[in-house]
C-alpha atoms as a PDB file:
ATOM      1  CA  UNK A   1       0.000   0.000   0.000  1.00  0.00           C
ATOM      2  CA  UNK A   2       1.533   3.208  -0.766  1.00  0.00           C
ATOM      3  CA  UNK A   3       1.463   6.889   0.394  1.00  0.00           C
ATOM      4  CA  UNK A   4      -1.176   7.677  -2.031  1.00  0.00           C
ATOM      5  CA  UNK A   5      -3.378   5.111  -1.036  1.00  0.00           C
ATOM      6  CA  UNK A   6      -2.823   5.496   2.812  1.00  0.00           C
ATOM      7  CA  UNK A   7      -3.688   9.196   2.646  1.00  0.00           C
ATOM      8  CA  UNK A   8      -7.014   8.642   0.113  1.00  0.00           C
ATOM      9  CA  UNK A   9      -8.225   5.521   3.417  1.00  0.00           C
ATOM     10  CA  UNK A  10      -7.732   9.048   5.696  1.00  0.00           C
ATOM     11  CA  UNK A  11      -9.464  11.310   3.942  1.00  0.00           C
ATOM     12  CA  UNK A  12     -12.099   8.883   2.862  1.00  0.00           C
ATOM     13  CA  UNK A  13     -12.075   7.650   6.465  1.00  0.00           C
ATOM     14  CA  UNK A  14     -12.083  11.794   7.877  1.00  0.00           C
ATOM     15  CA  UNK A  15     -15.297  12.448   5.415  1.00  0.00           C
ATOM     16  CA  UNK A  16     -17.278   9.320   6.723  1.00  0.00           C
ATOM     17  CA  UNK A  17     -17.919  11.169   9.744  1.00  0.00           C
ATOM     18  CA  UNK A  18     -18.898  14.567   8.758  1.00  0.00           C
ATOM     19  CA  UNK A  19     -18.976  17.112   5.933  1.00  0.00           C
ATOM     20  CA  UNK A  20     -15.426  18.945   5.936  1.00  0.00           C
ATOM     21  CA  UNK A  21     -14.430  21.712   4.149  1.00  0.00           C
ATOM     22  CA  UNK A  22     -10.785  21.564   1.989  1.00  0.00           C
ATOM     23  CA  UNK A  23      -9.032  23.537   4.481  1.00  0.00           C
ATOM     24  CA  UNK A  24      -9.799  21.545   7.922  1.00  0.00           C
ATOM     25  CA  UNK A  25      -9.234  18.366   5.642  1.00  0.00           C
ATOM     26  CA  UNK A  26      -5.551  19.407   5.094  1.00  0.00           C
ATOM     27  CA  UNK A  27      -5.000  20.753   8.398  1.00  0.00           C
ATOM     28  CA  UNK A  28      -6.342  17.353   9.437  1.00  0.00           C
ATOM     29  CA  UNK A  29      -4.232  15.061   7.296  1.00  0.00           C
ATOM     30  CA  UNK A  30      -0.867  17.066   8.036  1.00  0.00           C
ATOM     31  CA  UNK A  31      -1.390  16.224  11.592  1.00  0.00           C
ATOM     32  CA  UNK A  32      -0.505  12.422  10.651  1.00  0.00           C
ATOM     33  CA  UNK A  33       1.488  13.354   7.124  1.00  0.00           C
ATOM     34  CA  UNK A  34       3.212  16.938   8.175  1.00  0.00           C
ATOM     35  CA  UNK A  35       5.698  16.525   4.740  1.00  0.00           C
ATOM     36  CA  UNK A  36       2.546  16.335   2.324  1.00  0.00           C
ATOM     37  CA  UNK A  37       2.243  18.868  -0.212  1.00  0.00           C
ATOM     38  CA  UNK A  38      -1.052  20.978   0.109  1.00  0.00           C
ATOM     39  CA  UNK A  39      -1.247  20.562  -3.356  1.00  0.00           C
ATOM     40  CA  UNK A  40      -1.308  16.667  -3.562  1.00  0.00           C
ATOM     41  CA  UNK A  41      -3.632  16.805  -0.665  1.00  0.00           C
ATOM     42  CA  UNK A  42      -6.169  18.471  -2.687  1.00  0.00           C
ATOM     43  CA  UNK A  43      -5.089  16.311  -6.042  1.00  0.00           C
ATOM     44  CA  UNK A  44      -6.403  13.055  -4.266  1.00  0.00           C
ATOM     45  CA  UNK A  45      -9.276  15.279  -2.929  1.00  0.00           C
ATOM     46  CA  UNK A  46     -10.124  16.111  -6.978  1.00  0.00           C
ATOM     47  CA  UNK A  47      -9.760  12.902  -7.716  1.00  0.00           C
ATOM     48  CA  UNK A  48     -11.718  11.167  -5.547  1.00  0.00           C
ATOM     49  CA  UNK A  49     -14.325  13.565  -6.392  1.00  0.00           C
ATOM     50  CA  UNK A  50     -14.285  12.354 -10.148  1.00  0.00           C
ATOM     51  CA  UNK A  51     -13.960   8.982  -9.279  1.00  0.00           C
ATOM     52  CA  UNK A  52     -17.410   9.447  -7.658  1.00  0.00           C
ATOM     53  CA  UNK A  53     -16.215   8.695  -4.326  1.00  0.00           C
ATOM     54  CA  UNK A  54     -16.500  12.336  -3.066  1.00  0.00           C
ATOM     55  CA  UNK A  55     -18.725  15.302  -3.673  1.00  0.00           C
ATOM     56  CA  UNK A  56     -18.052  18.720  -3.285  1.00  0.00           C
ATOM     57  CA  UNK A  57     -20.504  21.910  -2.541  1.00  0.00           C
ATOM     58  CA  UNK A  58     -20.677  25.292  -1.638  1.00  0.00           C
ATOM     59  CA  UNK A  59     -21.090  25.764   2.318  1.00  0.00           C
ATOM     60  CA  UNK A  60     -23.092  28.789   3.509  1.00  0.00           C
ATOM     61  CA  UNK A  61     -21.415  32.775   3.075  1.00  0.00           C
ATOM     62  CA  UNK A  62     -19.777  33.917   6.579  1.00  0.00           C
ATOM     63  CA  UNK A  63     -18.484  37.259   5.493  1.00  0.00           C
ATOM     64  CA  UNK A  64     -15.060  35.591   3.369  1.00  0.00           C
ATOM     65  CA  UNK A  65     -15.083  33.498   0.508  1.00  0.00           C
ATOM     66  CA  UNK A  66     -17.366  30.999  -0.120  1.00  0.00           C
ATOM     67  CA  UNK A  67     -15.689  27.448   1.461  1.00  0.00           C
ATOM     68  CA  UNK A  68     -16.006  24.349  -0.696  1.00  0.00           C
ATOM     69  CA  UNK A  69     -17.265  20.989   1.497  1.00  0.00           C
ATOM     70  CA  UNK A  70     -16.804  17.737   0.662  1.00  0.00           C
ATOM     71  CA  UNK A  71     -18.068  14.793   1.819  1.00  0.00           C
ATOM     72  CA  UNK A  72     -17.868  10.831   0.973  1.00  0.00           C
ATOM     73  CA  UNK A  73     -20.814   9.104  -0.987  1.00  0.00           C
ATOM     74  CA  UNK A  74     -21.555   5.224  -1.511  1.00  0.00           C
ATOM     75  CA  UNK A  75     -18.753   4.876  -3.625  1.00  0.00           C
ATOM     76  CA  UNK A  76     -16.350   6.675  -1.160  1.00  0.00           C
ATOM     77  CA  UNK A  77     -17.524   4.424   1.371  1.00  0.00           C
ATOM     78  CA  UNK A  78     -17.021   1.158  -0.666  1.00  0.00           C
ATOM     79  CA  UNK A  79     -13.692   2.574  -1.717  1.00  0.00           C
ATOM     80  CA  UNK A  80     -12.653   3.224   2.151  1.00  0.00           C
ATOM     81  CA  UNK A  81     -13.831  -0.216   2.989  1.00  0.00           C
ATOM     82  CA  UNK A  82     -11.503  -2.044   0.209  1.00  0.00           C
ATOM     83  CA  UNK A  83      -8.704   0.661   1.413  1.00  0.00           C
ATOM     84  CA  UNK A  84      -9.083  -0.701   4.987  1.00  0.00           C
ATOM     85  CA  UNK A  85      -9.218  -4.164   4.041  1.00  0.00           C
ATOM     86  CA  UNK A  86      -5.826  -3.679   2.195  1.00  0.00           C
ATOM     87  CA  UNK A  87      -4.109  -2.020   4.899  1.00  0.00           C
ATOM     88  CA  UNK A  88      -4.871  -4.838   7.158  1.00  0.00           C
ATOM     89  CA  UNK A  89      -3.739  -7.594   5.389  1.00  0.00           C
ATOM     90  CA  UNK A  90      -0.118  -5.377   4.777  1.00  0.00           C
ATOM     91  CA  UNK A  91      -0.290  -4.689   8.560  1.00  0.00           C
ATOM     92  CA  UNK A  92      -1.122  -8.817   9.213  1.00  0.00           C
ATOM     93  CA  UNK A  93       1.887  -9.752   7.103  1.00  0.00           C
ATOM     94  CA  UNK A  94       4.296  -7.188   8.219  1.00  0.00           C
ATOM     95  CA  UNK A  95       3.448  -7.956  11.668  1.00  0.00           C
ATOM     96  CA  UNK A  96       3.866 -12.175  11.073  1.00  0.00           C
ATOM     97  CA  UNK A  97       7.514 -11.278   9.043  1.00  0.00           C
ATOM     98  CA  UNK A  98       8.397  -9.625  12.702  1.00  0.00           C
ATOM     99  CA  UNK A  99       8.368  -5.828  11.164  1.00  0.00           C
ATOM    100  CA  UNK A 100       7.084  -3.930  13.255  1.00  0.00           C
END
Protein backbone atom coordinates (compact mmCIF):
# COMPACT_ATOMS: atom_id res chain seq x y z
CA UNK A 1 0.00 0.00 0.00
CA UNK A 2 1.53 3.21 -0.77
CA UNK A 3 1.46 6.89 0.39
CA UNK A 4 -1.18 7.68 -2.03
CA UNK A 5 -3.38 5.11 -1.04
CA UNK A 6 -2.82 5.50 2.81
CA UNK A 7 -3.69 9.20 2.65
CA UNK A 8 -7.01 8.64 0.11
CA UNK A 9 -8.23 5.52 3.42
CA UNK A 10 -7.73 9.05 5.70
CA UNK A 11 -9.46 11.31 3.94
CA UNK A 12 -12.10 8.88 2.86
CA UNK A 13 -12.07 7.65 6.46
CA UNK A 14 -12.08 11.79 7.88
CA UNK A 15 -15.30 12.45 5.41
CA UNK A 16 -17.28 9.32 6.72
CA UNK A 17 -17.92 11.17 9.74
CA UNK A 18 -18.90 14.57 8.76
CA UNK A 19 -18.98 17.11 5.93
CA UNK A 20 -15.43 18.94 5.94
CA UNK A 21 -14.43 21.71 4.15
CA UNK A 22 -10.79 21.56 1.99
CA UNK A 23 -9.03 23.54 4.48
CA UNK A 24 -9.80 21.54 7.92
CA UNK A 25 -9.23 18.37 5.64
CA UNK A 26 -5.55 19.41 5.09
CA UNK A 27 -5.00 20.75 8.40
CA UNK A 28 -6.34 17.35 9.44
CA UNK A 29 -4.23 15.06 7.30
CA UNK A 30 -0.87 17.07 8.04
CA UNK A 31 -1.39 16.22 11.59
CA UNK A 32 -0.51 12.42 10.65
CA UNK A 33 1.49 13.35 7.12
CA UNK A 34 3.21 16.94 8.18
CA UNK A 35 5.70 16.53 4.74
CA UNK A 36 2.55 16.34 2.32
CA UNK A 37 2.24 18.87 -0.21
CA UNK A 38 -1.05 20.98 0.11
CA UNK A 39 -1.25 20.56 -3.36
CA UNK A 40 -1.31 16.67 -3.56
CA UNK A 41 -3.63 16.81 -0.67
CA UNK A 42 -6.17 18.47 -2.69
CA UNK A 43 -5.09 16.31 -6.04
CA UNK A 44 -6.40 13.05 -4.27
CA UNK A 45 -9.28 15.28 -2.93
CA UNK A 46 -10.12 16.11 -6.98
CA UNK A 47 -9.76 12.90 -7.72
CA UNK A 48 -11.72 11.17 -5.55
CA UNK A 49 -14.32 13.57 -6.39
CA UNK A 50 -14.28 12.35 -10.15
CA UNK A 51 -13.96 8.98 -9.28
CA UNK A 52 -17.41 9.45 -7.66
CA UNK A 53 -16.21 8.70 -4.33
CA UNK A 54 -16.50 12.34 -3.07
CA UNK A 55 -18.72 15.30 -3.67
CA UNK A 56 -18.05 18.72 -3.28
CA UNK A 57 -20.50 21.91 -2.54
CA UNK A 58 -20.68 25.29 -1.64
CA UNK A 59 -21.09 25.76 2.32
CA UNK A 60 -23.09 28.79 3.51
CA UNK A 61 -21.42 32.77 3.08
CA UNK A 62 -19.78 33.92 6.58
CA UNK A 63 -18.48 37.26 5.49
CA UNK A 64 -15.06 35.59 3.37
CA UNK A 65 -15.08 33.50 0.51
CA UNK A 66 -17.37 31.00 -0.12
CA UNK A 67 -15.69 27.45 1.46
CA UNK A 68 -16.01 24.35 -0.70
CA UNK A 69 -17.26 20.99 1.50
CA UNK A 70 -16.80 17.74 0.66
CA UNK A 71 -18.07 14.79 1.82
CA UNK A 72 -17.87 10.83 0.97
CA UNK A 73 -20.81 9.10 -0.99
CA UNK A 74 -21.56 5.22 -1.51
CA UNK A 75 -18.75 4.88 -3.63
CA UNK A 76 -16.35 6.67 -1.16
CA UNK A 77 -17.52 4.42 1.37
CA UNK A 78 -17.02 1.16 -0.67
CA UNK A 79 -13.69 2.57 -1.72
CA UNK A 80 -12.65 3.22 2.15
CA UNK A 81 -13.83 -0.22 2.99
CA UNK A 82 -11.50 -2.04 0.21
CA UNK A 83 -8.70 0.66 1.41
CA UNK A 84 -9.08 -0.70 4.99
CA UNK A 85 -9.22 -4.16 4.04
CA UNK A 86 -5.83 -3.68 2.20
CA UNK A 87 -4.11 -2.02 4.90
CA UNK A 88 -4.87 -4.84 7.16
CA UNK A 89 -3.74 -7.59 5.39
CA UNK A 90 -0.12 -5.38 4.78
CA UNK A 91 -0.29 -4.69 8.56
CA UNK A 92 -1.12 -8.82 9.21
CA UNK A 93 1.89 -9.75 7.10
CA UNK A 94 4.30 -7.19 8.22
CA UNK A 95 3.45 -7.96 11.67
CA UNK A 96 3.87 -12.18 11.07
CA UNK A 97 7.51 -11.28 9.04
CA UNK A 98 8.40 -9.62 12.70
CA UNK A 99 8.37 -5.83 11.16
CA UNK A 100 7.08 -3.93 13.26
Amino acid sequence: MLKKDLIELCLLHILSSEDLYGYEILRRIHESFPGTQESAIYALLRGLCKEGCTEQYNGATSGGPTRKYYRITREGIEKRDALLDEWRRLRDTLSALGVE
